[in-house]
Protein backbone atom coordinates (compact mmCIF):
# COMPACT_ATOMS: atom_id res chain seq x y z
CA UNK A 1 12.05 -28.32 5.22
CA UNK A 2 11.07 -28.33 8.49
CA UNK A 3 8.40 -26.05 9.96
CA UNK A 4 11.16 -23.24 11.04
CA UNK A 5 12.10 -22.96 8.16
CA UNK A 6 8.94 -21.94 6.79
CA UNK A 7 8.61 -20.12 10.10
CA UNK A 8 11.21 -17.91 9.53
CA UNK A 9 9.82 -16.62 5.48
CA UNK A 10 6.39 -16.28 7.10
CA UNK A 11 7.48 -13.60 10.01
CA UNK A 12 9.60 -11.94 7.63
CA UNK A 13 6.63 -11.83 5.00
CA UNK A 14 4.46 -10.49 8.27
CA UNK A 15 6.84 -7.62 9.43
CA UNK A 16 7.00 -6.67 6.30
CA UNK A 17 3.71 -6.09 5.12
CA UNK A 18 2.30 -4.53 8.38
CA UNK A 19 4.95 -1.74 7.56
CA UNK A 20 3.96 -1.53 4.35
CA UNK A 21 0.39 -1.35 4.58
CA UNK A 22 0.51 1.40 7.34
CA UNK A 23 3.01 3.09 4.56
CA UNK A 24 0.28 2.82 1.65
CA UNK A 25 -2.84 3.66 3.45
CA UNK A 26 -0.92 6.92 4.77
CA UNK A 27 -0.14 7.70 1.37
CA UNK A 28 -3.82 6.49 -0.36
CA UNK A 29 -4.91 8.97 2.19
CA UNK A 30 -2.80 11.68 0.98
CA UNK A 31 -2.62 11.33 -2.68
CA UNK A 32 -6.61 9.86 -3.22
CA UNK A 33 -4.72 6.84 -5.49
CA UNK A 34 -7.20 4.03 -6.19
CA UNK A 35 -4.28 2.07 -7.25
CA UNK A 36 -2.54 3.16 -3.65
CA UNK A 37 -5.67 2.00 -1.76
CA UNK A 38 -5.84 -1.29 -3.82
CA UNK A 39 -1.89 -2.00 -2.57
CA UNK A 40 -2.82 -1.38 1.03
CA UNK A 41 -5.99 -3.62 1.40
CA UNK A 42 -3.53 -5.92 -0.69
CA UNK A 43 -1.00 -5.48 2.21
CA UNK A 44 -3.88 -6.33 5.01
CA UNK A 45 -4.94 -8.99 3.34
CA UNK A 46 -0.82 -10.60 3.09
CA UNK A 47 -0.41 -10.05 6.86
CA UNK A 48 -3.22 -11.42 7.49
CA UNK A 49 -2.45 -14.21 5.54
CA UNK A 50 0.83 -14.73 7.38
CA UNK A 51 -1.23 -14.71 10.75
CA UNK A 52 -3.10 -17.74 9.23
CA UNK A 53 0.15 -19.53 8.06
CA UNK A 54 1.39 -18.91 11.68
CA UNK A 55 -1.68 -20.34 13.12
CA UNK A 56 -1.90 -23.28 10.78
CA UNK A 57 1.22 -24.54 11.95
CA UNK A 58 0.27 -24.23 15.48
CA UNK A 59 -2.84 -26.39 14.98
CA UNK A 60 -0.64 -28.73 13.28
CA UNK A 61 1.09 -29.13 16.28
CA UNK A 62 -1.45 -31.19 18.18
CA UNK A 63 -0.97 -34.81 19.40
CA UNK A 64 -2.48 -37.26 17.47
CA UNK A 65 -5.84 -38.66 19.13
CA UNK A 66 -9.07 -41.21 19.09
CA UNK A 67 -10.49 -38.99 16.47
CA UNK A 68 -7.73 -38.35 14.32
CA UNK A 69 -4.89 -40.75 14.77
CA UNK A 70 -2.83 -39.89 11.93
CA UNK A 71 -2.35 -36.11 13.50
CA UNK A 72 -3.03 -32.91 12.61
CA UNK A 73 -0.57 -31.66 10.28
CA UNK A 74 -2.49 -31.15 7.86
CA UNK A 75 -4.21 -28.04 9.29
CA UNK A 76 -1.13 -26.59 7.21
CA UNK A 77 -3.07 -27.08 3.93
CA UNK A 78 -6.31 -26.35 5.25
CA UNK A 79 -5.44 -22.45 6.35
CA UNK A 80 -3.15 -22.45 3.17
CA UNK A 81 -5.82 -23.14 1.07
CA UNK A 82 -8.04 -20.27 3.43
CA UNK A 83 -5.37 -17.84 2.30
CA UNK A 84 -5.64 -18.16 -1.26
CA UNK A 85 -9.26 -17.57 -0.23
CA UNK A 86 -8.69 -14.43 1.48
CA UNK A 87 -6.42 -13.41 -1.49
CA UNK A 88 -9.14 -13.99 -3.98
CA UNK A 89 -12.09 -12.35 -1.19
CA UNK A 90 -10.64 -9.56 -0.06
CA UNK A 91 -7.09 -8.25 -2.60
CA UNK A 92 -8.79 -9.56 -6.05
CA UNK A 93 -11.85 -8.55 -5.86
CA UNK A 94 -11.68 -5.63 -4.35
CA UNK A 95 -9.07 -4.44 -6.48
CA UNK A 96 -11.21 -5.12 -9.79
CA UNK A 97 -14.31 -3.58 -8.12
CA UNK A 98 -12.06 -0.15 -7.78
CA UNK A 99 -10.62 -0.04 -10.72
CA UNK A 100 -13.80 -0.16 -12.72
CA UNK A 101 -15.09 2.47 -10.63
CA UNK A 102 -11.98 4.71 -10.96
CA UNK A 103 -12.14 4.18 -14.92
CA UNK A 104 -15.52 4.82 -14.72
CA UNK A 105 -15.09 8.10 -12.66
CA UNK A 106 -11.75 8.95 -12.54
CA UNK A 107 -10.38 11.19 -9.76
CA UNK A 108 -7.36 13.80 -9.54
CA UNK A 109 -4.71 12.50 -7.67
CA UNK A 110 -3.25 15.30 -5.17
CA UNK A 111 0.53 14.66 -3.66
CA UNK A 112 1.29 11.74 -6.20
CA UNK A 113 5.15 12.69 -4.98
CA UNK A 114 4.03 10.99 -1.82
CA UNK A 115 2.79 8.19 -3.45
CA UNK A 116 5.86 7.47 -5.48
CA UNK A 117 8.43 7.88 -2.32
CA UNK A 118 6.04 5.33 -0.45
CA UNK A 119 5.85 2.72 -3.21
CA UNK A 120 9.39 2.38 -3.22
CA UNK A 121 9.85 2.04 0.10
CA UNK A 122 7.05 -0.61 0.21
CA UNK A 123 9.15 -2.05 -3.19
CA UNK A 124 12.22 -2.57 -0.69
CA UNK A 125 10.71 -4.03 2.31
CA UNK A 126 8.47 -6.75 0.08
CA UNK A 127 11.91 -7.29 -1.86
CA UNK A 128 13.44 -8.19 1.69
CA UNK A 129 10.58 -10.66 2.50
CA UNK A 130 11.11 -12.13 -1.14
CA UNK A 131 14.79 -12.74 -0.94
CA UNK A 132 14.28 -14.56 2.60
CA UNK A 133 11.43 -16.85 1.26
CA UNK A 134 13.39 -17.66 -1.89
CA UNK A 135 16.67 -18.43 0.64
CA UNK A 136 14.37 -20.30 3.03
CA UNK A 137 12.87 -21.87 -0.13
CA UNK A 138 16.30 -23.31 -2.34
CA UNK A 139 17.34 -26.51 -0.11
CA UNK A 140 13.75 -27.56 -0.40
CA UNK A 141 14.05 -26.62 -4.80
CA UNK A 142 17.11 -28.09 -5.13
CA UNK A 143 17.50 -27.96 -9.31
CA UNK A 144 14.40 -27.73 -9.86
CA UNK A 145 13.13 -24.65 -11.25
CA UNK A 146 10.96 -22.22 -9.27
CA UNK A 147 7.62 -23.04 -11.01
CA UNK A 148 8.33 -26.27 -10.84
CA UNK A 149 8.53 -26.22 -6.74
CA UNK A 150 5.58 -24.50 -6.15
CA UNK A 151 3.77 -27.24 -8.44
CA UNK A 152 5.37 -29.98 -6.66
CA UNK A 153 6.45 -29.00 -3.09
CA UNK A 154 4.73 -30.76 -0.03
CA UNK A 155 5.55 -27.61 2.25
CA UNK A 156 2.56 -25.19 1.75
CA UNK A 157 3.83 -21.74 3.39
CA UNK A 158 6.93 -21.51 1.34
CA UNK A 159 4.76 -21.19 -2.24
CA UNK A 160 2.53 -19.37 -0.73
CA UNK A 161 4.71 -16.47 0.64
CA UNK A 162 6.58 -16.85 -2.63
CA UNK A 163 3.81 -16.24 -4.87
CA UNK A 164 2.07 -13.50 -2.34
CA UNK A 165 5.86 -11.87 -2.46
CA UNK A 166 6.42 -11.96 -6.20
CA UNK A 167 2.68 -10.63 -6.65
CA UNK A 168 3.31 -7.80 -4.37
CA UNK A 169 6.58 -7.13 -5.90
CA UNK A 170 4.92 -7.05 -9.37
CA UNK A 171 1.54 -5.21 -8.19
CA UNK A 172 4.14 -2.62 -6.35
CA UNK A 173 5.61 -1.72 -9.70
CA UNK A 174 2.29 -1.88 -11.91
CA UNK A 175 1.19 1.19 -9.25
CA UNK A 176 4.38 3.07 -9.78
CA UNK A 177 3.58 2.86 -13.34
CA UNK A 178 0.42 3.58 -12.77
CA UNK A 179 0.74 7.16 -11.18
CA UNK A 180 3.93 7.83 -12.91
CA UNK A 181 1.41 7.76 -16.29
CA UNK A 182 -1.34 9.33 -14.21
CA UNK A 183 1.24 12.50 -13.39
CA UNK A 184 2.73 12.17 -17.28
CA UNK A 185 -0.16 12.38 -18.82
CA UNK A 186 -2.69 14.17 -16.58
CA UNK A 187 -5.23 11.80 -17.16
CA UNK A 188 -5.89 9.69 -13.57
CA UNK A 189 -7.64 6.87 -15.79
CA UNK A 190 -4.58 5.59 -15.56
CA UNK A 191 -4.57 5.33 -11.94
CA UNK A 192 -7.85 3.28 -12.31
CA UNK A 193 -6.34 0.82 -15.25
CA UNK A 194 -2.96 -0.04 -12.79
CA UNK A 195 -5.76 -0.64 -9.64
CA UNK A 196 -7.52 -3.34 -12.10
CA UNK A 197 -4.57 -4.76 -13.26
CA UNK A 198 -3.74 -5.25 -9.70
CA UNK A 199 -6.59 -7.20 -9.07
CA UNK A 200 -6.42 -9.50 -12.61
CA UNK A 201 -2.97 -9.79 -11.09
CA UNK A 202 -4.00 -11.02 -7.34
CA UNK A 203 -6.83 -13.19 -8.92
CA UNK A 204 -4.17 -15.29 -11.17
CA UNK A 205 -2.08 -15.48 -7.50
CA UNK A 206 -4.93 -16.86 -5.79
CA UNK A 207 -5.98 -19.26 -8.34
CA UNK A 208 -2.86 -21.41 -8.94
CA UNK A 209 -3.12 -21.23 -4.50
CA UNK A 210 -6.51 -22.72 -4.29
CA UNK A 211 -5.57 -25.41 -7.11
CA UNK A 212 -2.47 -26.17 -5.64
CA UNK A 213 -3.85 -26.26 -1.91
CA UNK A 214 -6.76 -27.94 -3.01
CA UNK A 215 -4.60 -30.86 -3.84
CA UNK A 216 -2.70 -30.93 -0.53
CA UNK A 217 -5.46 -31.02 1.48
CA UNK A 218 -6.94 -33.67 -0.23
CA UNK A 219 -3.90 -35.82 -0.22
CA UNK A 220 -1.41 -35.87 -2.72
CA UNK A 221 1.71 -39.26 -2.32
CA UNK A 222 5.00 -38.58 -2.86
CA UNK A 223 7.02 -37.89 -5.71
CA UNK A 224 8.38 -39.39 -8.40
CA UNK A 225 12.00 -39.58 -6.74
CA UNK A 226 10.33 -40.60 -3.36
CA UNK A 227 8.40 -43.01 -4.91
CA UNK A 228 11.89 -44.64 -6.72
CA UNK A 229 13.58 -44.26 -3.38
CA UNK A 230 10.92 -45.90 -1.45
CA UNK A 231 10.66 -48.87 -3.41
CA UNK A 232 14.52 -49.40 -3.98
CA UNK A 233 14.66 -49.28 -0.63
CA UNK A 234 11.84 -51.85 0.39
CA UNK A 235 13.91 -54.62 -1.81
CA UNK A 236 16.92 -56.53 -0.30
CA UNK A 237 16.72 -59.20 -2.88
CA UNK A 238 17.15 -62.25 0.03
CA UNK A 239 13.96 -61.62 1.73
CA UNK A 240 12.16 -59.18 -0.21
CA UNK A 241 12.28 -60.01 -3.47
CA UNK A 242 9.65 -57.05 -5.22
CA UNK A 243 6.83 -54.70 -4.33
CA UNK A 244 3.76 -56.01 -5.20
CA UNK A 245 2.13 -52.18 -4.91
CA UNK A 246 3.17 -49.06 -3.16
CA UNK A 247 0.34 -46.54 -1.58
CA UNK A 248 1.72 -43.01 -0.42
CA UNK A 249 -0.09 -40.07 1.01
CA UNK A 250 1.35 -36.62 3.04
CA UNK A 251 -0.56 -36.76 5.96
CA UNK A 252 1.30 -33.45 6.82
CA UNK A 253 4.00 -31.32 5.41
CA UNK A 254 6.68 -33.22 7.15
CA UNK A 255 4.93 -36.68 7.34
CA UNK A 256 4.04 -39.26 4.89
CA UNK A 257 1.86 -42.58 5.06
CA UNK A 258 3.40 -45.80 3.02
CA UNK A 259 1.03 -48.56 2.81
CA UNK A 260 2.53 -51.44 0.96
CA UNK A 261 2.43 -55.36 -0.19
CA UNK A 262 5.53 -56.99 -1.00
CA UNK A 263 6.75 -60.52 -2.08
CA UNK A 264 8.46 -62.27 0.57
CA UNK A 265 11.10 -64.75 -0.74
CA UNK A 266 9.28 -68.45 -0.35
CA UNK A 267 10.44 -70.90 2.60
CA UNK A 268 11.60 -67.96 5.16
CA UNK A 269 9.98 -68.49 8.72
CA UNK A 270 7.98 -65.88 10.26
CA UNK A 271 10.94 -64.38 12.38
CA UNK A 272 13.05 -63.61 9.59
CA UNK A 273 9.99 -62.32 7.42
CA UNK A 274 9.27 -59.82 10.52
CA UNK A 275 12.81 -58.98 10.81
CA UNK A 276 12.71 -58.55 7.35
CA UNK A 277 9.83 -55.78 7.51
CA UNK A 278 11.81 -54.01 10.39
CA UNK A 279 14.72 -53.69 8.19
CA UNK A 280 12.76 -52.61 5.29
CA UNK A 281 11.01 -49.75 7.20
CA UNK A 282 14.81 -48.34 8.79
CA UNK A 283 15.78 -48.35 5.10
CA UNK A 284 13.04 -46.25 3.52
CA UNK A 285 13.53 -44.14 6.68
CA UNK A 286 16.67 -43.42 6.13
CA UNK A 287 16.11 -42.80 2.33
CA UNK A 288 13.30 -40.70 3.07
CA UNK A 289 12.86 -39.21 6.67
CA UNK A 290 9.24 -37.82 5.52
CA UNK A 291 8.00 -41.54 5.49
CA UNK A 292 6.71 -42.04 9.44
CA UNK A 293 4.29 -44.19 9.11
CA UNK A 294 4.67 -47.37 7.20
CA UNK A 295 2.92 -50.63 6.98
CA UNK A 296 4.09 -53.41 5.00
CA UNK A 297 1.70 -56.23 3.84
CA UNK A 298 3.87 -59.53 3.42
CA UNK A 299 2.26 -62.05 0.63
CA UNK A 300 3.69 -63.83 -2.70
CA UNK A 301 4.19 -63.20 -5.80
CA UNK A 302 1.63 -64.62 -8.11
CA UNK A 303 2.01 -64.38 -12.18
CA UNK A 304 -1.63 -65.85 -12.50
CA UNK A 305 -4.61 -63.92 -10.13
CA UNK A 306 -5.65 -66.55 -7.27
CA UNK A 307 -9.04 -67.98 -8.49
């Protein structure tokens, strides 16, 4: 998945939550919801996010130089994993920090009509950024399942908007519930409960993000079926008879270091070996576009470690 693609989920994610946190602060205004305020600084903190994503890939961007020759890219990881910060920072905490205060001292709510007509519209705008970041998402999944690709994907803005979407989506309906038992029940505890459960919610979020981003950035190879591929690919059997051992490492979303020693097939002049290596790299290339940079270490195979 290319960085458009990712492009396109994160301006859709942005639009959408600017609207929506206007929407919610208007209406935490109005109605004096805790769990309404908690959704807007939870929509601030998602555009923001996206401005982060947007800027991560422009940093990315930059030509490789004297101080870092392998590129920028990834930059991408490094604001993705500042996001899950800013999740954490400024949506989980300060979502638990209200709701204890609102079960502590619970307030009347005053317009909760208001509240409800805003959530849903907030409901369908965040379910419009979801369904483009799951389309944007599902050539990069494949059949995998969901979970699975946000464990495993290389791309960092997709899971992200993904699991800021689906936490939205879920925190969206846990503050419907929340005022429809605050206006059921006349108690506005319950206002306070859904505002806390919003922030338990956002923490989980912004957990698996930093664990997951924390992995990217510091270098994770490639996977299992880029790993198979690669080394299928580096053996032609008449020149190169086996990998000796295969290093990996995304040096960027789209971009992956191969370092690698093979056996060369005994007797073969140094022409053919080079020749060899050139056709080795076009056919891991080909197998797996994400492999840029490649070195490949000729040597022999040796049963018995040279003394």
């Amino acid at each position: 998945m290319s960085a458009g693609g990712g492009k396109k989920a994160i301006l859709a994610a942005l639009s959408a939550n600017a609207g929506i946190a206007v929407a919610k602060f208007v209406g935490a205004a109005i109605t004096g919801s805790a769990s309404m305020l908690a959704e807007a600084v939870h929509s601030v903190a998602d555009t923001s996010n996206q401005g982060l994503l947007l800027l991560g890939q422009r940093r990315a961007e930059q030509e490789a130089d004297e101080l870092h020759p392998f590129g920028y890219g990834r930059n991408r990881y490094f604001y993705s994993f500042v996001v899950a910060l800013v999740i954490f920072a400024l949506g989980s905490l300060y979502a638990i920090y209200e709701g204890i205060h609102k079960i502590q001292h619970p307030e009347e709510l005053s317009n909760a009509i208001v509240a409800i007509v805003i959530l849903g519209l907030a409901i369908c705008l965040e379910g419009y950024s979801f369904i483009t970041a799951m389309r944007e998402s599902t050539p990069l999944k494949g059949n995998a399942s969901w979970w699975r690709f946000i464990r495993n994907s290389r791309n960092p803005e997709l899971p992200v908007v993904l699991l800021e979407d689906s936490g939205a989506l879920i925190g969206l309906i846990i503050a419907f519930a929340a005022i429809g038992m605050t206006m059921i029940t006349g108690d506005p505890i319950w206002d306070g409960i859904g505002t806390l459960a919003i922030g338990i919610l956002l923490g989980i979020i912004a957990v698996i993000l930093i664990i997951e981003m924390q992995s990217l950035l510091i270098g994770e190879g490639a996977t299992p079926e880029e790993d198979r591929k690669i080394r299928a690919a580096m053996v032609d059997k008449d020149h190169i008879d086996r990998v000796i051992h295969l290093r990996t490492q995304y040096l960027g979303p789209e971009e992956m270091l191969v370092a690698a020693k093979v056996s060369i097939t005994p007797g073969l002049e140094i022409a053919d070996i080079a020749a060899a290596i050139d056709d080795a790299e076009s056919r891991i290339r080909a197998e797996v576009p994400a492999a840029r940079v490649i070195y490949i270490e000729p040597d022999l195979y040796r049963t018995q470690p040279v003394q």
